[in-house]
C-alpha atoms as a PDB file:
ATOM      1  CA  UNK A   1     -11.750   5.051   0.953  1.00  0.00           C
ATOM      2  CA  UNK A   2     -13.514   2.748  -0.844  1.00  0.00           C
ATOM      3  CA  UNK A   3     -11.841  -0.450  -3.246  1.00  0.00           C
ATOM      4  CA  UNK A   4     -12.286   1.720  -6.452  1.00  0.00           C
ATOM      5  CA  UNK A   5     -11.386   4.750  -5.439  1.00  0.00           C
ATOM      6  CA  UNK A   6      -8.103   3.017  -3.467  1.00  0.00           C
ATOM      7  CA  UNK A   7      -7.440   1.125  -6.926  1.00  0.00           C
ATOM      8  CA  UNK A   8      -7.423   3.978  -8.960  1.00  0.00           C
ATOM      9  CA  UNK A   9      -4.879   5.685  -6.795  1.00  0.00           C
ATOM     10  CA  UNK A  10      -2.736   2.568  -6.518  1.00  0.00           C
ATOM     11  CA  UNK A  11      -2.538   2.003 -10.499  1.00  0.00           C
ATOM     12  CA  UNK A  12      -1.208   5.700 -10.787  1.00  0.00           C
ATOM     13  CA  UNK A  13       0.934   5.387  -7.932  1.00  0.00           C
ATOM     14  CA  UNK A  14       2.523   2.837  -9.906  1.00  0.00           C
ATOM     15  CA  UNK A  15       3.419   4.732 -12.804  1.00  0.00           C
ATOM     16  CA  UNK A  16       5.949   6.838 -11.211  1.00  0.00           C
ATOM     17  CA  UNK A  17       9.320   5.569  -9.792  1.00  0.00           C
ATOM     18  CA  UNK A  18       9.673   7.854  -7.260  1.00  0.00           C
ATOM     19  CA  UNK A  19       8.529   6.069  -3.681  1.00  0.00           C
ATOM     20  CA  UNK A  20       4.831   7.331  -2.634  1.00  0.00           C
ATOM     21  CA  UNK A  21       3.890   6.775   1.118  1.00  0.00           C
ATOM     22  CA  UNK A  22       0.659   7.735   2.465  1.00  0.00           C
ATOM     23  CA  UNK A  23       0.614   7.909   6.478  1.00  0.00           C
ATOM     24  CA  UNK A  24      -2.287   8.726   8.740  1.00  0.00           C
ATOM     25  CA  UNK A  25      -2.129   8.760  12.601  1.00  0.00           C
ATOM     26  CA  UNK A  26       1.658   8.091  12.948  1.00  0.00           C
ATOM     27  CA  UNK A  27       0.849   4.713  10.501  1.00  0.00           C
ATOM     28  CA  UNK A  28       1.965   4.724   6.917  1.00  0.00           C
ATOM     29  CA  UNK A  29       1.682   2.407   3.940  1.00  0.00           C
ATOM     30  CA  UNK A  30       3.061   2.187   0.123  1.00  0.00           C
ATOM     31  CA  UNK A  31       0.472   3.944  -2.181  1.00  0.00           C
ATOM     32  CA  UNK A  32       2.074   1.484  -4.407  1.00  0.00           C
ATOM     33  CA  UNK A  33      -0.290  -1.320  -2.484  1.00  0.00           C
ATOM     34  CA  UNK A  34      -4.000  -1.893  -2.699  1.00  0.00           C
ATOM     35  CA  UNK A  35      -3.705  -3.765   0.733  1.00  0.00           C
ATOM     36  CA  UNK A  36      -1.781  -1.215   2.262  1.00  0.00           C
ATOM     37  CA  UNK A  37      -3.873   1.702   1.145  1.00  0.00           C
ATOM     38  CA  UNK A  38      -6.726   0.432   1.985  1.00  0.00           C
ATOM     39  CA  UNK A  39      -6.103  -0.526   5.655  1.00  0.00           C
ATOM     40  CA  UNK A  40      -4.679   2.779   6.032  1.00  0.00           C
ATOM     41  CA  UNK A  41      -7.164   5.130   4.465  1.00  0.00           C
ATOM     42  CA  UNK A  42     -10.232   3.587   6.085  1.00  0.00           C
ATOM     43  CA  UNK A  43     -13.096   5.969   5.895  1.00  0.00           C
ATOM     44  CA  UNK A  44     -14.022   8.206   3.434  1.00  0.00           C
ATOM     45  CA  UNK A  45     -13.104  11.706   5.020  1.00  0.00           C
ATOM     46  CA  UNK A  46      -9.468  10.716   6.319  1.00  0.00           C
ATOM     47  CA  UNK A  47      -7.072  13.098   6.796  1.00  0.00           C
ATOM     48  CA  UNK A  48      -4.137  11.505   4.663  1.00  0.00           C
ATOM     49  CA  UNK A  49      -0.600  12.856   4.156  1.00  0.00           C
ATOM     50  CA  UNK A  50       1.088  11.957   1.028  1.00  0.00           C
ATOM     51  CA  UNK A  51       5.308  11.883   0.779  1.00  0.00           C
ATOM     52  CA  UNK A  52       6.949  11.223  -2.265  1.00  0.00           C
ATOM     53  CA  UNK A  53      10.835  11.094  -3.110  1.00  0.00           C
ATOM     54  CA  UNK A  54      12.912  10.293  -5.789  1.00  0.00           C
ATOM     55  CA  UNK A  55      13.397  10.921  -9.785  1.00  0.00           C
ATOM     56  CA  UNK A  56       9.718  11.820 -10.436  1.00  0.00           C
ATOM     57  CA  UNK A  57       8.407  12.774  -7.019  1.00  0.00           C
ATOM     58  CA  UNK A  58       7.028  16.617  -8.408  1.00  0.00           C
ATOM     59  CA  UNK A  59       5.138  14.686 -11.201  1.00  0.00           C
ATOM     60  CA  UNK A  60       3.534  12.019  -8.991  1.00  0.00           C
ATOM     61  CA  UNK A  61       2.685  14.439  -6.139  1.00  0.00           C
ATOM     62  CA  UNK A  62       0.460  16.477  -8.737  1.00  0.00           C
ATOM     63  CA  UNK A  63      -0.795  13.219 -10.446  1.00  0.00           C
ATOM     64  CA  UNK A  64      -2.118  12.098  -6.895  1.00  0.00           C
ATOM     65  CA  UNK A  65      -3.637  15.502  -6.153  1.00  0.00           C
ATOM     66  CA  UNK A  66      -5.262  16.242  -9.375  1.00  0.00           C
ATOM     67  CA  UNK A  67      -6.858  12.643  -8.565  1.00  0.00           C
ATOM     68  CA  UNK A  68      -7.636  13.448  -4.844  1.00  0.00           C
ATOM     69  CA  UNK A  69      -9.521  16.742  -6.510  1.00  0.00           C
ATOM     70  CA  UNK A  70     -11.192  14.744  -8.860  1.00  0.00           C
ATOM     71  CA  UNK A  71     -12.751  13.076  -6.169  1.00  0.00           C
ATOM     72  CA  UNK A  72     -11.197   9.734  -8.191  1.00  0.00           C
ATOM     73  CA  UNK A  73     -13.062  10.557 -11.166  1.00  0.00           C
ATOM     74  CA  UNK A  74     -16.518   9.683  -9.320  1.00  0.00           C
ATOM     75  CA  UNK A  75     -19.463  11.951  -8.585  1.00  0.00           C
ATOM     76  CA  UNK A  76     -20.189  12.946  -5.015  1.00  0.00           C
END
């Protein structure tokens, strides 16, 4: 994942309450950190699990996916 597209996930991250982990090969990081996802994530093509919980965990889950299916709002 590249800065932009790892920015763009942080910033809505942010936005929710809930906690919103991403973890990849028994590692995990807060989505809430640029640092964190981007160390994580790597390469474009990562297999990435995303776990939220708490008040607005249904909301943010779709928020990240409708991002992730965006392709972060970038063409291919």
């Amino acid at each position: 994942m590249h800065a932009r597209a790892a920015g763009k996930l942080v910033q809505l991250a942010a936005k929710f309450t809930s906690d919103i982990t991403l973890e990849k090969d028994g590692q995990s990081a807060n989505a809430k950190s640029i640092m964190g996802v981007l160390l994580l994530c790597g390469q474009r093509g990562s297999l990435v699990t995303v776990r939220t919980e708490g008040e607005d965990a249904d909301e943010a889950i779709e928020a990240i996916g409708a991002l992730i299916a965006d392709r972060f709002g970038e063409a291919e």
